[in-house]
N, C-alpha and C. Protein backbone atom coordinates (compact mmCIF):
# COMPACT_ATOMS: atom_id res chain seq x y z
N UNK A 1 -18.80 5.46 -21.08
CA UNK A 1 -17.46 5.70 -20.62
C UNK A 1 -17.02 4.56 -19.70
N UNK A 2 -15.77 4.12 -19.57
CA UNK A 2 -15.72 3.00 -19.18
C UNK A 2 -15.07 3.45 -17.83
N UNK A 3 -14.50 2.75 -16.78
CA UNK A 3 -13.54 3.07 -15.61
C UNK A 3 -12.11 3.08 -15.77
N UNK A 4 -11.69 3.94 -14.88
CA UNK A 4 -10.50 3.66 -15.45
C UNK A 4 -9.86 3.37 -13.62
N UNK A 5 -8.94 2.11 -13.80
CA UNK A 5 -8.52 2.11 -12.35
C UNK A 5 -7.14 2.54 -12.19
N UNK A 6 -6.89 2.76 -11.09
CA UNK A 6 -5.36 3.23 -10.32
C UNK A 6 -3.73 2.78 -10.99
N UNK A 7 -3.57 3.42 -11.46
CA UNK A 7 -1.95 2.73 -11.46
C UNK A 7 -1.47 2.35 -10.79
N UNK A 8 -1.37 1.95 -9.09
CA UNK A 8 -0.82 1.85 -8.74
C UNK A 8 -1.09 -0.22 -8.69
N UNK A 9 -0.33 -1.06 -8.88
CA UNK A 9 -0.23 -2.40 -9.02
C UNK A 9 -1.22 -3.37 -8.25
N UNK A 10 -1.45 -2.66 -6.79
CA UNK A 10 -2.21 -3.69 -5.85
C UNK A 10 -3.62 -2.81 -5.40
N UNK A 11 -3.46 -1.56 -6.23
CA UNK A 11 -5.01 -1.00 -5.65
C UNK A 11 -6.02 -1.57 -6.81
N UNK A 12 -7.23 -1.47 -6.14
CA UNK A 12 -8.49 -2.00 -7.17
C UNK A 12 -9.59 -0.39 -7.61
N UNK A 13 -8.61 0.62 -6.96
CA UNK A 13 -9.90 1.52 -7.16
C UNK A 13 -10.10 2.24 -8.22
N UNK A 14 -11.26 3.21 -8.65
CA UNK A 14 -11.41 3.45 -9.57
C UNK A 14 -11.12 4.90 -9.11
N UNK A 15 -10.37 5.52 -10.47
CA UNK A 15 -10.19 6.97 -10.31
C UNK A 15 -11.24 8.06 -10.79
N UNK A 16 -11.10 9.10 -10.52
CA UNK A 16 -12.17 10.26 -10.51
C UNK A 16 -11.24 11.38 -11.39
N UNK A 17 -12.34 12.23 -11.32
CA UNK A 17 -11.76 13.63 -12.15
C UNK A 17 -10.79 14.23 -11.28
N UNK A 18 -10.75 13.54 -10.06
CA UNK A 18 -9.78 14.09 -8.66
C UNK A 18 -7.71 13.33 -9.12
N UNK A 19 -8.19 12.49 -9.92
CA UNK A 19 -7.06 11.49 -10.10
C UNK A 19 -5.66 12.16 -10.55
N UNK A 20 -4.84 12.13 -10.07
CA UNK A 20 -3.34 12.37 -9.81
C UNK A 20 -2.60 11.81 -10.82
N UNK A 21 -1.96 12.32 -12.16
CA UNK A 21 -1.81 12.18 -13.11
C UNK A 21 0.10 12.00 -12.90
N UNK A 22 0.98 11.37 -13.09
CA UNK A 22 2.35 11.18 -13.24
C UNK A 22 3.14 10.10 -13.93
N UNK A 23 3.92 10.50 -14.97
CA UNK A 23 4.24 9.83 -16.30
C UNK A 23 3.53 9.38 -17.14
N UNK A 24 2.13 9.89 -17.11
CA UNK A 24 0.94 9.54 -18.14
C UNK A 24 0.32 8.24 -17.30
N UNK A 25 -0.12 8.19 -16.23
CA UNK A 25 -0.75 7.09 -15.92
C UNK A 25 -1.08 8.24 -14.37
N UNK A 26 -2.59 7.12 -14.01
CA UNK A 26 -3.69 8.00 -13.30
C UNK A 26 -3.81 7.37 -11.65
N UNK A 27 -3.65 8.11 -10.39
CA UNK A 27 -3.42 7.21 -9.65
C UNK A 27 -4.39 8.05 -8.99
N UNK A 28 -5.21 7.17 -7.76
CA UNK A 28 -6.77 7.38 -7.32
C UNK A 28 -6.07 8.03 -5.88
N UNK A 29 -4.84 8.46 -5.28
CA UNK A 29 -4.49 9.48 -4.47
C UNK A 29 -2.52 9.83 -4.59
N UNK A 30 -2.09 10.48 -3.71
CA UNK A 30 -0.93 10.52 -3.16
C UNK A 30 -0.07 9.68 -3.23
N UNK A 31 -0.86 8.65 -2.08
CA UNK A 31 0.02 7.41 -1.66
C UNK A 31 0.09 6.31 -2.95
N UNK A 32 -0.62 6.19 -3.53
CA UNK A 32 -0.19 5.31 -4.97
C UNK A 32 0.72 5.78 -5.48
N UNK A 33 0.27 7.40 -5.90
CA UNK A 33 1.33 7.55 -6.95
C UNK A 33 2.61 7.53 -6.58
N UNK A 34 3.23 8.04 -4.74
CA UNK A 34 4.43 7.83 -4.66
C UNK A 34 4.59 6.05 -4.33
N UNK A 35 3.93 5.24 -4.78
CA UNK A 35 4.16 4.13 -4.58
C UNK A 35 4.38 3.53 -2.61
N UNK A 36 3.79 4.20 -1.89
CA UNK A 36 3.73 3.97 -0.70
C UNK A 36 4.69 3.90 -0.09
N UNK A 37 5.80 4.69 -0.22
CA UNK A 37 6.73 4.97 0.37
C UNK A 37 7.05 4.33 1.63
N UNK A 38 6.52 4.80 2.71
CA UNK A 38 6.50 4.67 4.18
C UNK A 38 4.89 3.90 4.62
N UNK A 39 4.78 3.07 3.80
CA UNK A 39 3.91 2.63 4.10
C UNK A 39 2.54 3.58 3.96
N UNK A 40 2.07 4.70 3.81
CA UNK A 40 0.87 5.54 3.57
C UNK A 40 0.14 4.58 2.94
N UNK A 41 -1.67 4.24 3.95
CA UNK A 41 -2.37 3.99 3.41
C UNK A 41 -3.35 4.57 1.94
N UNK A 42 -4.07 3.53 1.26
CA UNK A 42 -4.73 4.36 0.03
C UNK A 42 -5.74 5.61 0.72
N UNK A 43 -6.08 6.34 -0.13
CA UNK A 43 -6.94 7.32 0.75
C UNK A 43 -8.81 6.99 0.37
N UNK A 44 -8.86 6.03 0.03
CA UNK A 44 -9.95 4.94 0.28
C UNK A 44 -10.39 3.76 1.57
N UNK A 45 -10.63 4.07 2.25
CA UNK A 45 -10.84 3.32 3.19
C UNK A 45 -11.47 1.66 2.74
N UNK A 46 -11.22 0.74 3.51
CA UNK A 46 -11.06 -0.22 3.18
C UNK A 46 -10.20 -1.41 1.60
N UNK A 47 -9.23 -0.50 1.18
CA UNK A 47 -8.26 -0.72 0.32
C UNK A 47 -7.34 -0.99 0.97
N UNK A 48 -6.75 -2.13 0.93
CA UNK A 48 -5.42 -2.44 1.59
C UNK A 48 -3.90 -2.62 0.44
N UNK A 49 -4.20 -1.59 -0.42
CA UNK A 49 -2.52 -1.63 -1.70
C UNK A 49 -1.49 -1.40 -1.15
N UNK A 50 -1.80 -0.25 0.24
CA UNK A 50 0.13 -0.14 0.64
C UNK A 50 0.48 -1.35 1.90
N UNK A 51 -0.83 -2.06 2.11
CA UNK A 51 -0.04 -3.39 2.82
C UNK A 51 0.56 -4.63 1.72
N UNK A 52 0.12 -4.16 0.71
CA UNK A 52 0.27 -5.38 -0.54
C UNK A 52 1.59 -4.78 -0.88
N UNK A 53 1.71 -3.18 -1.12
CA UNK A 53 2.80 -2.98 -1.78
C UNK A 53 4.08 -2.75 -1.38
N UNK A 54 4.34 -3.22 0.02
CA UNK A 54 5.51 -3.37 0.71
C UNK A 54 5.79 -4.73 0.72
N UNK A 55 7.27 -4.78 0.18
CA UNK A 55 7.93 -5.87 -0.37
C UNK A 55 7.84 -7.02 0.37
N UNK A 56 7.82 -8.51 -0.15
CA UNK A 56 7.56 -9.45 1.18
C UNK A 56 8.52 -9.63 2.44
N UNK A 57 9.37 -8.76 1.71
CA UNK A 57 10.31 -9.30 3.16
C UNK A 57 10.51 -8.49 4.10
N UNK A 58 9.65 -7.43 3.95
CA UNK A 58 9.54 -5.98 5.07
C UNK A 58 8.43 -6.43 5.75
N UNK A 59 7.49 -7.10 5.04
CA UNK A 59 6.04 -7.59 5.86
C UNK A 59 6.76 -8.75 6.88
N UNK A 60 7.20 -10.12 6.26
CA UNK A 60 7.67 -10.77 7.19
C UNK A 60 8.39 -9.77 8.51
N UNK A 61 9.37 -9.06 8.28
CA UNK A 61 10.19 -8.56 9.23
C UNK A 61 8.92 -7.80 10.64
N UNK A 62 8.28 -7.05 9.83
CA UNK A 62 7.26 -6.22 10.87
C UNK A 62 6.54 -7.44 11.42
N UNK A 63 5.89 -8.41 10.59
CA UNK A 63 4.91 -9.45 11.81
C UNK A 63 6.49 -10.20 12.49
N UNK A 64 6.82 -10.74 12.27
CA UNK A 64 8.36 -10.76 13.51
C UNK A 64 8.26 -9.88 14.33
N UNK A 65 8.42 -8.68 14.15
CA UNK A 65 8.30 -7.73 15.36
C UNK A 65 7.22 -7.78 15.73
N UNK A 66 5.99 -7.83 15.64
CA UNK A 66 4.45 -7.70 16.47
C UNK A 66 4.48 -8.63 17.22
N UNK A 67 5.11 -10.27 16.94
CA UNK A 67 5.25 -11.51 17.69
C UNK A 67 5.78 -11.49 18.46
N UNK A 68 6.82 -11.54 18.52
CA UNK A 68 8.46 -11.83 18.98
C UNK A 68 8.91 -10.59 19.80
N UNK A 69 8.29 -10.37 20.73
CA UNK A 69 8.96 -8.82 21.13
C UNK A 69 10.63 -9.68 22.03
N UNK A 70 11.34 -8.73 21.24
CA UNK A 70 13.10 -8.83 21.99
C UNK A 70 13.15 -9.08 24.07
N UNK A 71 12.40 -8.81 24.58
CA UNK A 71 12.64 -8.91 26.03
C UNK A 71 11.61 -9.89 26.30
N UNK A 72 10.91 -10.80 25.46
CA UNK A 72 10.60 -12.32 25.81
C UNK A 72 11.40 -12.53 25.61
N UNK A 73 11.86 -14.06 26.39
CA UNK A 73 12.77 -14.90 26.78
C UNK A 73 12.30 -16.08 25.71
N UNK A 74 12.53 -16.57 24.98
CA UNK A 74 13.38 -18.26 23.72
C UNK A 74 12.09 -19.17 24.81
N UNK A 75 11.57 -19.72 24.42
CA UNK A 75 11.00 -21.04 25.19
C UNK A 75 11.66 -22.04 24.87
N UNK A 76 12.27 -22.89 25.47
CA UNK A 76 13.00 -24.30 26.02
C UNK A 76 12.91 -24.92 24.55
């Protein structure tokens, strides 16, 4: 029997008899199958798909915010 992995685009994991079945394709929890909505990590630890699967320009925006906090002051 061979593996079968996640539908969801950026996960690598392999699904189980536990696997979450929607529009005929098999996703290894929750957060795949709703495509990571709000960011929800995979429910695999050490899988990082819902940091992959938020669009690039929501990632840029959040590390902007981790950097750049608004009440530092511009350097010269």
């Amino acid at each position: 029997m061979t593996e079968q992995r996640c539908a969801c685009a950026s996960c690598s994991c392999v699904v189980d008899a536990r696997a979450l079945v929607r529009d005929g394709k098999a996703y290894c929890c929750a957060a795949c199958a709703d495509g990571h909505k709000d960011g929800e990590p995979c429910h695999e630890t050490g899988c990082h798909c819902a940091e992959l699967a938020q669009p690039r320009e929501s990632r840029v925006d959040q590390a902007l915010e981790e950097t750049f906090p608004a009440s530092d002051p511009i350097s010269p």
